[in-house]
C-alpha atoms as a PDB file:
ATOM      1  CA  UNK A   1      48.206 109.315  15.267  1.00  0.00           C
ATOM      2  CA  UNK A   2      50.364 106.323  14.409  1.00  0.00           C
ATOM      3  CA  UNK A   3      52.027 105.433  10.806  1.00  0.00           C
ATOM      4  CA  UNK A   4      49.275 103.706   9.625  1.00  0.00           C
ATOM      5  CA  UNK A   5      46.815 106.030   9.635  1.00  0.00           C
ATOM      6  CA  UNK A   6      49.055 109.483   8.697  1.00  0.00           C
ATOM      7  CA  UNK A   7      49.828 107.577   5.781  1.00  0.00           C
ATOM      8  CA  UNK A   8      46.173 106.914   4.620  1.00  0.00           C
ATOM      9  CA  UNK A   9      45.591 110.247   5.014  1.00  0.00           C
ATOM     10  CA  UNK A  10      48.354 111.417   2.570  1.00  0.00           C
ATOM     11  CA  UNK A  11      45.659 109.228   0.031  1.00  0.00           C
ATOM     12  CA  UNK A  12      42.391 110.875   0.855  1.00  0.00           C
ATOM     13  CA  UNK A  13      40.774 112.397   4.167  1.00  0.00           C
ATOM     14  CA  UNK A  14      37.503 112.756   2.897  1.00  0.00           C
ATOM     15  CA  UNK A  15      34.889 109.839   0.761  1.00  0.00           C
ATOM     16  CA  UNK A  16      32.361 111.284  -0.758  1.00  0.00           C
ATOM     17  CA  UNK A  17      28.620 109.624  -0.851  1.00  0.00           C
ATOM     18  CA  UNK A  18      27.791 108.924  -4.604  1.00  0.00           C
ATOM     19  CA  UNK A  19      23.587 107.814  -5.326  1.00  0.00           C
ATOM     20  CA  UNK A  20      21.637 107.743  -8.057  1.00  0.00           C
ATOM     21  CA  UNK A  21      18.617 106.466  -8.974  1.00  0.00           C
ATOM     22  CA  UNK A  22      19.347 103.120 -10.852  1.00  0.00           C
ATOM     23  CA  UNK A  23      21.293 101.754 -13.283  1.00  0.00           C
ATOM     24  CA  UNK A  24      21.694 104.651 -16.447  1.00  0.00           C
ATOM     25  CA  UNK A  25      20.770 107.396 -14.471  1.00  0.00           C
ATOM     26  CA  UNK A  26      23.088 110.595 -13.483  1.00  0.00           C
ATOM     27  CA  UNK A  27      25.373 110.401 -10.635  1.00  0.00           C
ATOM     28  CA  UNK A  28      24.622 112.947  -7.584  1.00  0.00           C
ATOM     29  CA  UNK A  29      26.750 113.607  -5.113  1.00  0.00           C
ATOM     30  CA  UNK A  30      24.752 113.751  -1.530  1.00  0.00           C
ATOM     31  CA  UNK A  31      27.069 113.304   1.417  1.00  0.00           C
ATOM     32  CA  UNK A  32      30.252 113.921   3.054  1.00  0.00           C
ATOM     33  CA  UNK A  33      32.421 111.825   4.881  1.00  0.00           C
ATOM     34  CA  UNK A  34      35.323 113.458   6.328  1.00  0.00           C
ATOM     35  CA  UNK A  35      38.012 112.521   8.697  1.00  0.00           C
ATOM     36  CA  UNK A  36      39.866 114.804  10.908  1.00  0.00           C
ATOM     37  CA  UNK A  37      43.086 115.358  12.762  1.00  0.00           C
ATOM     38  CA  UNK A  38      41.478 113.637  15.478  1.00  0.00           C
ATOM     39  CA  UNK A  39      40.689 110.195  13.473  1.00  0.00           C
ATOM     40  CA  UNK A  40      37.773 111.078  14.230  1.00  0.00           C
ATOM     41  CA  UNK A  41      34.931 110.378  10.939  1.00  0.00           C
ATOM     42  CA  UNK A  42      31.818 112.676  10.642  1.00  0.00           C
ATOM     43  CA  UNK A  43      29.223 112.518   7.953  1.00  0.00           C
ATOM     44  CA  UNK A  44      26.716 115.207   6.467  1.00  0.00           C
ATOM     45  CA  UNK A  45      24.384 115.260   3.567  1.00  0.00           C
ATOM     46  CA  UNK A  46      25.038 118.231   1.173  1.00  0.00           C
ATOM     47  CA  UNK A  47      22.918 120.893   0.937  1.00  0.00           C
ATOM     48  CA  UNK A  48      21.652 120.377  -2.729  1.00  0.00           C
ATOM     49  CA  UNK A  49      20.538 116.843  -1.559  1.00  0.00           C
ATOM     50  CA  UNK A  50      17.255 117.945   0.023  1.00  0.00           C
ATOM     51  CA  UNK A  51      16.211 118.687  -3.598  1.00  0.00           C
ATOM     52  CA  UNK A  52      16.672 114.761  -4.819  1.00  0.00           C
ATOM     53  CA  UNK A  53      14.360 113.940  -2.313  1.00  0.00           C
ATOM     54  CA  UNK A  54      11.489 116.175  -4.411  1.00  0.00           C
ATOM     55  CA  UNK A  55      12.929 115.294  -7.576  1.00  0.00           C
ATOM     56  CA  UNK A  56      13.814 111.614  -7.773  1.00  0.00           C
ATOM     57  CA  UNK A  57      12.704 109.866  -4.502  1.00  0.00           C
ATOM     58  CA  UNK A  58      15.934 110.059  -2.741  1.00  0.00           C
ATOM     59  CA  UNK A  59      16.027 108.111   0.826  1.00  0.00           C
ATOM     60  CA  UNK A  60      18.615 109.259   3.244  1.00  0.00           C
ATOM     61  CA  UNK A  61      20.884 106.402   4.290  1.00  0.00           C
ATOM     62  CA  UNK A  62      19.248 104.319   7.025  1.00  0.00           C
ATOM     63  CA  UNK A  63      21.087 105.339   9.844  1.00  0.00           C
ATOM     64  CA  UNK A  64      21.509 108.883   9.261  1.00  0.00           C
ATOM     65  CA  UNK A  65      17.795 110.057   8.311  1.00  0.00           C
ATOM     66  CA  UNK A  66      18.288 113.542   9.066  1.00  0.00           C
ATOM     67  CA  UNK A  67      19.670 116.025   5.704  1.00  0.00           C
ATOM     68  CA  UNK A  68      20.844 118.902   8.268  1.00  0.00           C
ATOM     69  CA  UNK A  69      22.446 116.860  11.086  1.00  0.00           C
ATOM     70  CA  UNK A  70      26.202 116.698  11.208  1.00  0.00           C
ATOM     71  CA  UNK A  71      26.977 112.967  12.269  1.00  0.00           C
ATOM     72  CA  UNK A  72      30.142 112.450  14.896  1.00  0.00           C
ATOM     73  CA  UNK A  73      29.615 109.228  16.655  1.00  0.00           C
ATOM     74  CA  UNK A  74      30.383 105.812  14.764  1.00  0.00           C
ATOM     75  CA  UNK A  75      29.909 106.535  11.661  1.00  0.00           C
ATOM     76  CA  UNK A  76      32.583 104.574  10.229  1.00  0.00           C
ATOM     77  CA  UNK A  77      31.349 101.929  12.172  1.00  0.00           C
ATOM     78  CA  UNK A  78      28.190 101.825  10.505  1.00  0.00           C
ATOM     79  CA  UNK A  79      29.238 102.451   6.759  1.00  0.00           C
ATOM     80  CA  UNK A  80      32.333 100.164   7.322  1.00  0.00           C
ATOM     81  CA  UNK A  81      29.152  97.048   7.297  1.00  0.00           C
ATOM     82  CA  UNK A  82      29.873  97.459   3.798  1.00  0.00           C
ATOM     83  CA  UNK A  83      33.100  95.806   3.707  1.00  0.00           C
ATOM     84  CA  UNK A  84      33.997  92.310   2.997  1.00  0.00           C
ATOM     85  CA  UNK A  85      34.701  90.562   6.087  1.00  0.00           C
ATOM     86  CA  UNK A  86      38.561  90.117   6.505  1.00  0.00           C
ATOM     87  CA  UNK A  87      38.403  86.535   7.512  1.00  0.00           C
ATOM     88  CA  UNK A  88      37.112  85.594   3.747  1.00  0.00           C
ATOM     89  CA  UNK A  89      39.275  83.215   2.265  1.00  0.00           C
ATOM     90  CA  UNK A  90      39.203  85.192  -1.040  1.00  0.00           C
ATOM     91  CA  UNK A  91      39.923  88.552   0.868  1.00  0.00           C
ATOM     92  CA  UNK A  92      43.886  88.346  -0.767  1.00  0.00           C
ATOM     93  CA  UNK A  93      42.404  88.166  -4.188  1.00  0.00           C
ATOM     94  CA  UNK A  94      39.947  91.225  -3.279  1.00  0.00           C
ATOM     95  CA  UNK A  95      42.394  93.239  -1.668  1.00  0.00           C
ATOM     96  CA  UNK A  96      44.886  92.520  -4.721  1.00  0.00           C
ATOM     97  CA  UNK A  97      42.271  93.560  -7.098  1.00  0.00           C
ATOM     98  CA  UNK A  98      41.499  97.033  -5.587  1.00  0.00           C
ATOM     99  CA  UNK A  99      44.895  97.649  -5.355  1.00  0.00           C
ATOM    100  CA  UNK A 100      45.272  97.613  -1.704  1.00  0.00           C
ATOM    101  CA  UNK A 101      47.994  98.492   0.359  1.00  0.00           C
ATOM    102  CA  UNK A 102      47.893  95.673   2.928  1.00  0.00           C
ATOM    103  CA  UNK A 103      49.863  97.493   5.607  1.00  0.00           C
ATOM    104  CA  UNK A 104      46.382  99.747   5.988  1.00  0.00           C
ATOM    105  CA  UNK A 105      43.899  96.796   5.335  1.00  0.00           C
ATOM    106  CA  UNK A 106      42.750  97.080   9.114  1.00  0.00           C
ATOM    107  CA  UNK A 107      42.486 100.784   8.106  1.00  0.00           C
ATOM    108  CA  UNK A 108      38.199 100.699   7.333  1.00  0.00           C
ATOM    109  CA  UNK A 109      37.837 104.392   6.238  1.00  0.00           C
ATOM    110  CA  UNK A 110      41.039 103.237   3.838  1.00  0.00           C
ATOM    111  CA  UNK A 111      39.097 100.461   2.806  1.00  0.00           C
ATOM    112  CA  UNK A 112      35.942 102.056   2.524  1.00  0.00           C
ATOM    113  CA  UNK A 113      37.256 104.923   0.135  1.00  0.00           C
ATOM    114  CA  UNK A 114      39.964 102.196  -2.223  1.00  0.00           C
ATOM    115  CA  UNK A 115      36.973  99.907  -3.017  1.00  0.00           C
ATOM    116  CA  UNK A 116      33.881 102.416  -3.000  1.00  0.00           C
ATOM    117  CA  UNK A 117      31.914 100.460  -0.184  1.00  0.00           C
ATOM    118  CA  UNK A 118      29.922  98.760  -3.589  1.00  0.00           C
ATOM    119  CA  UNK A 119      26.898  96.377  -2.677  1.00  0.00           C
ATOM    120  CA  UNK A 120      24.204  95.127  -4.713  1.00  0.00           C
ATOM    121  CA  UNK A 121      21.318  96.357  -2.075  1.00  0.00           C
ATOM    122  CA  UNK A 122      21.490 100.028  -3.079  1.00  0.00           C
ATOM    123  CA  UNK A 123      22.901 102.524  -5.103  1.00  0.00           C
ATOM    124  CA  UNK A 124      25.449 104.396  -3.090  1.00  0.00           C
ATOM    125  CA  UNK A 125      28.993 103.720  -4.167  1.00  0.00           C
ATOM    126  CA  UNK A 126      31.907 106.045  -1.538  1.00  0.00           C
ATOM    127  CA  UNK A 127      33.791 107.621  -3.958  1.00  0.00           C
ATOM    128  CA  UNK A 128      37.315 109.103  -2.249  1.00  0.00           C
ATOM    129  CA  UNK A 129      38.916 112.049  -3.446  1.00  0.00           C
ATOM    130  CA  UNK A 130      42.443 111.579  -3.556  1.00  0.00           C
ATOM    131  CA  UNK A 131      45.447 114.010  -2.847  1.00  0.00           C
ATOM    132  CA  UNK A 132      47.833 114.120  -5.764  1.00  0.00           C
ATOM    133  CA  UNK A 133      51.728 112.231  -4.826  1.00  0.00           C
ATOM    134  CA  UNK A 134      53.955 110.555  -7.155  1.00  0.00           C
ATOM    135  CA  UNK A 135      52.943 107.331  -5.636  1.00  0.00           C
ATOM    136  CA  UNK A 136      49.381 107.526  -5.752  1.00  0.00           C
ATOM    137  CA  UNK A 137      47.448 104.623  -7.479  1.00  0.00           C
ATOM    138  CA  UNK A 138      43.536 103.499  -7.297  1.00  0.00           C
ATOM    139  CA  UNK A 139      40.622 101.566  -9.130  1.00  0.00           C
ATOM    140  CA  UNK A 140      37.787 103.184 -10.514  1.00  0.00           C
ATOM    141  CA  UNK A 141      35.157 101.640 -12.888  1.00  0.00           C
ATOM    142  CA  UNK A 142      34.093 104.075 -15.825  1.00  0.00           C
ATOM    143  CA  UNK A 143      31.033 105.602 -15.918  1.00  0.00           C
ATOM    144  CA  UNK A 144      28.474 106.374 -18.988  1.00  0.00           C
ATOM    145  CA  UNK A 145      29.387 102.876 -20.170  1.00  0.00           C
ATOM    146  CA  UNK A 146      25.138 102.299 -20.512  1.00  0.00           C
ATOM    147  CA  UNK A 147      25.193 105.148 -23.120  1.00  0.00           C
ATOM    148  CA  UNK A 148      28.331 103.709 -25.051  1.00  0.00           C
ATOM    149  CA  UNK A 149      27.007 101.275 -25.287  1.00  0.00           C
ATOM    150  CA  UNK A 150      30.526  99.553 -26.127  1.00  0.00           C
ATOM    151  CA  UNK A 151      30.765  95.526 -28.082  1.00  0.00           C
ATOM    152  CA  UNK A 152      32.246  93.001 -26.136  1.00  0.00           C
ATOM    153  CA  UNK A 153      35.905  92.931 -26.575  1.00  0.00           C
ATOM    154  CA  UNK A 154      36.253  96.757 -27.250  1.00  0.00           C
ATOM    155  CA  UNK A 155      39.027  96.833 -24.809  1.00  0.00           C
ATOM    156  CA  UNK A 156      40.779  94.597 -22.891  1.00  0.00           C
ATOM    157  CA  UNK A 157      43.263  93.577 -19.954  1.00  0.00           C
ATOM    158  CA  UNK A 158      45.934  95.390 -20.012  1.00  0.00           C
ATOM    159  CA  UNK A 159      44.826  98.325 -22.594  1.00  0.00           C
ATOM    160  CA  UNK A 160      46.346 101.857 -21.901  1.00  0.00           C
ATOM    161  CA  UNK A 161      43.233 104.191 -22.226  1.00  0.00           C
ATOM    162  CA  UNK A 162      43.675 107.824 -23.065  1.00  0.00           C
ATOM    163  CA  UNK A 163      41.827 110.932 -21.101  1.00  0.00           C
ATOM    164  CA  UNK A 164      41.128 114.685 -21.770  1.00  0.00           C
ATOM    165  CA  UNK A 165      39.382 117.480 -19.609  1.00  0.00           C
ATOM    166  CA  UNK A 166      36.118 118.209 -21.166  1.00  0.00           C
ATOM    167  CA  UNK A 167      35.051 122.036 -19.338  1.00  0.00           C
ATOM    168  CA  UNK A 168      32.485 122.067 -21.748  1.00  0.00           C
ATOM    169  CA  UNK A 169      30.393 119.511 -20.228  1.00  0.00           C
ATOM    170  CA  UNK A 170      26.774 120.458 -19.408  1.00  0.00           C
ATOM    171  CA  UNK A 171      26.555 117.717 -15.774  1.00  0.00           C
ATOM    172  CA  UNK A 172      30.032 118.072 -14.733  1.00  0.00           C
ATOM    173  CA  UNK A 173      32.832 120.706 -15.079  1.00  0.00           C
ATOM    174  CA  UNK A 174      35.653 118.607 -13.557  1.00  0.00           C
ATOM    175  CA  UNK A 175      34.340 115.691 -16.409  1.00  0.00           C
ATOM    176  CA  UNK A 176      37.411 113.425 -18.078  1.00  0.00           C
ATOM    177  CA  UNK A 177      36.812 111.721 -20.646  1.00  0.00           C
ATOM    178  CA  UNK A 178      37.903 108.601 -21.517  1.00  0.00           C
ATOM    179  CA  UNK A 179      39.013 107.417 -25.145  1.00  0.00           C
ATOM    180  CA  UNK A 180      40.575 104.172 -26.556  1.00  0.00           C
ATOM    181  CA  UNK A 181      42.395 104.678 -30.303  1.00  0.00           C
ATOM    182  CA  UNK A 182      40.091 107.490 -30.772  1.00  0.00           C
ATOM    183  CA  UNK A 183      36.905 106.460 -29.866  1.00  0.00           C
ATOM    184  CA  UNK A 184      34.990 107.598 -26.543  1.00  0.00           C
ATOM    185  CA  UNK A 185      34.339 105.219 -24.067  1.00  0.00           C
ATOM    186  CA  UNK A 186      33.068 106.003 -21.141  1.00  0.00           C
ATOM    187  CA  UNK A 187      34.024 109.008 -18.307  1.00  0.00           C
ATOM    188  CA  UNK A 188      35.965 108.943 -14.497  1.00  0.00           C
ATOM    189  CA  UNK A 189      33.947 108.656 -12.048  1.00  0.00           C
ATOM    190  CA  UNK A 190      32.902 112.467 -10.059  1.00  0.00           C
ATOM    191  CA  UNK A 191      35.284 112.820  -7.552  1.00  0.00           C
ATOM    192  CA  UNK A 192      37.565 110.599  -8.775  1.00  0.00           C
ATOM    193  CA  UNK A 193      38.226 113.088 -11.821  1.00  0.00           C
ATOM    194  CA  UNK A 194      39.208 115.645  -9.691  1.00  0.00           C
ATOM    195  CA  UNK A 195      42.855 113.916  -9.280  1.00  0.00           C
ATOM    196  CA  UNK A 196      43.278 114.384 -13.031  1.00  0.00           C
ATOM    197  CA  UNK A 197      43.121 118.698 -12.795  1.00  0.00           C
ATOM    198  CA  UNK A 198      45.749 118.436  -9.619  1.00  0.00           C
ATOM    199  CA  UNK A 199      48.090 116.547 -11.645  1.00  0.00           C
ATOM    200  CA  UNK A 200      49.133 118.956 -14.149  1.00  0.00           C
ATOM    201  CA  UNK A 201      52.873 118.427 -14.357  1.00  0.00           C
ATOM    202  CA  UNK A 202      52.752 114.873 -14.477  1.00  0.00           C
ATOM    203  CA  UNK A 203      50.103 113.229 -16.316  1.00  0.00           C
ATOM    204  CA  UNK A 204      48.108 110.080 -15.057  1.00  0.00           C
ATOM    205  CA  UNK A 205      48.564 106.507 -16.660  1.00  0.00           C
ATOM    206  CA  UNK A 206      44.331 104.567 -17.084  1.00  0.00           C
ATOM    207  CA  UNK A 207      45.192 101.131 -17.322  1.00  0.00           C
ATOM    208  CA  UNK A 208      42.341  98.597 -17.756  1.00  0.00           C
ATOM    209  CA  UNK A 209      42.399  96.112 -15.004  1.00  0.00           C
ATOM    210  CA  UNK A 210      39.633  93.891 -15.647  1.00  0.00           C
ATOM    211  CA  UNK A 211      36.016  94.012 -17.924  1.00  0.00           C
ATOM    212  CA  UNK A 212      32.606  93.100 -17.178  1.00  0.00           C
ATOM    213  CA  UNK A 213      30.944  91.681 -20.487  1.00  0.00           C
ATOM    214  CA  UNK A 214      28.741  89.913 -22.468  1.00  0.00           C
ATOM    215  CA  UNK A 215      26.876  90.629 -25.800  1.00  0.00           C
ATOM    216  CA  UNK A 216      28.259  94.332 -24.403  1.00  0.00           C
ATOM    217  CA  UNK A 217      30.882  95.842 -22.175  1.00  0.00           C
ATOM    218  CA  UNK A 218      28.392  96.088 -18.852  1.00  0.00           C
ATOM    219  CA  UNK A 219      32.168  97.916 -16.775  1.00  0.00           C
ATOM    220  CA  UNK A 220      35.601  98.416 -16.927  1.00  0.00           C
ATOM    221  CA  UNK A 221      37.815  98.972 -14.149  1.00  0.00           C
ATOM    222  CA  UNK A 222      40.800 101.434 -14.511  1.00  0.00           C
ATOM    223  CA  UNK A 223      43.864 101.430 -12.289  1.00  0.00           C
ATOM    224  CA  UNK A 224      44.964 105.082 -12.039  1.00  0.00           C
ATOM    225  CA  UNK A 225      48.927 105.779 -11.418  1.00  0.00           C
ATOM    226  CA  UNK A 226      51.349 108.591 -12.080  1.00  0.00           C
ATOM    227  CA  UNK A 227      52.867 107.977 -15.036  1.00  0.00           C
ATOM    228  CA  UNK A 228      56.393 106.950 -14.670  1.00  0.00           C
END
């Protein structure tokens, strides 16, 4: 295994594979992808997915139609169609917003977990879950912003968010919350949160990094970093 890919690992080793059923609805996790000592990626469905199929229409990802079926050949081939091409002009600006490290940009599972393999053709997002190090930093955008319905210019560029653990909540008991000057805003993404419970020494600075908006805030993207 060479330098490149030991030290992607020490970031995440397995992306989880996020649906739901459109825009507002709750977040499900269906699917595992998971990468091994080998480098080599396989990819399952969970077993609590079969139930979304009864329960809101779930469809299986094209390629891998089969909920029981541990998948071993090219799968990061196939999900890694999601990526921007690399020959984009823009691609500096997109790796420099998803706070890529550019040494591991030809890394695709890398790629595929930093900026959550987002299109507009479906709603799957790859949501990584990341191993706790003092150097560890990522994007996320918050979710339950279509319930907080938050005015535009509620936060900004730049704004230092605050977060607690909520064990309470009813969907989710890994669920952060996520407040600006006392007022809720939104949650971490599943997954995503789970960094927040492994870093109990040091806590975890939520930056805003940029804000979708008009009449409302439609997302805001977080950078996550130890704090220093």
């Amino acid at each position: 295994m060479n330098v490149l890919q030991t030290f992607s690992m020490t970031d995440f080793s397995k992306i989880y594979l996020a649906w739901r059923k459109g825009k507002g609805s709750r977040r499900h996790i269906v699917g595992l992808l998971e990468r091994g000592a080998d480098n080599n990626v396989t990819f399952q469905y969970l077993p609590e997915t079969r139930n979304l199929v009864k329960t809101e229409g779930f469809i299986p990802y094209f390629e891998f139609q089969d909920l029981d079926k541990v998948y071993d050949s090219n799968v990061l081939q196939i999900f890694s169609h999601r990526l921007i091409k690399s020959e984009r002009p823009d691609i500096g600006s997109f790796y420099d917003f998803w706070e890529i490290d550019l040494s591991q940009a030809q890394d695709k599972f890398y790629v595929l977990g930093k900026t959550q393999g987002l299109t507009a053709s479906d709603n799957f997002e790859f949501l990584a879950e990341y191993i706790y190090h003092p150097d560890i930093h990522f994007l996320t955008d918050l979710s339950g912003l279509s319930y907080a319905n938050l005015p535009k210019g509620t936060v900004k560029p730049g704004d230092f968010l605050q977060y607690e653990f909520e064990g309470d909540n009813e969907f989710d008991k890994e669920a952060i919350k996520v407040m600006f000057r006392g007022r809720d805003i939104g949650y971490i993404k599943k997954i995503h949160c789970r960094i927040f419970h492994r870093a109990t020494e040091t806590p975890l600075n939520l930056q805003v990094k940029a804000v979708e908006q008009n009449g409302i805030i439609r997302k805001i993207f977080v950078k996550i970093s130890v704090q220093g």
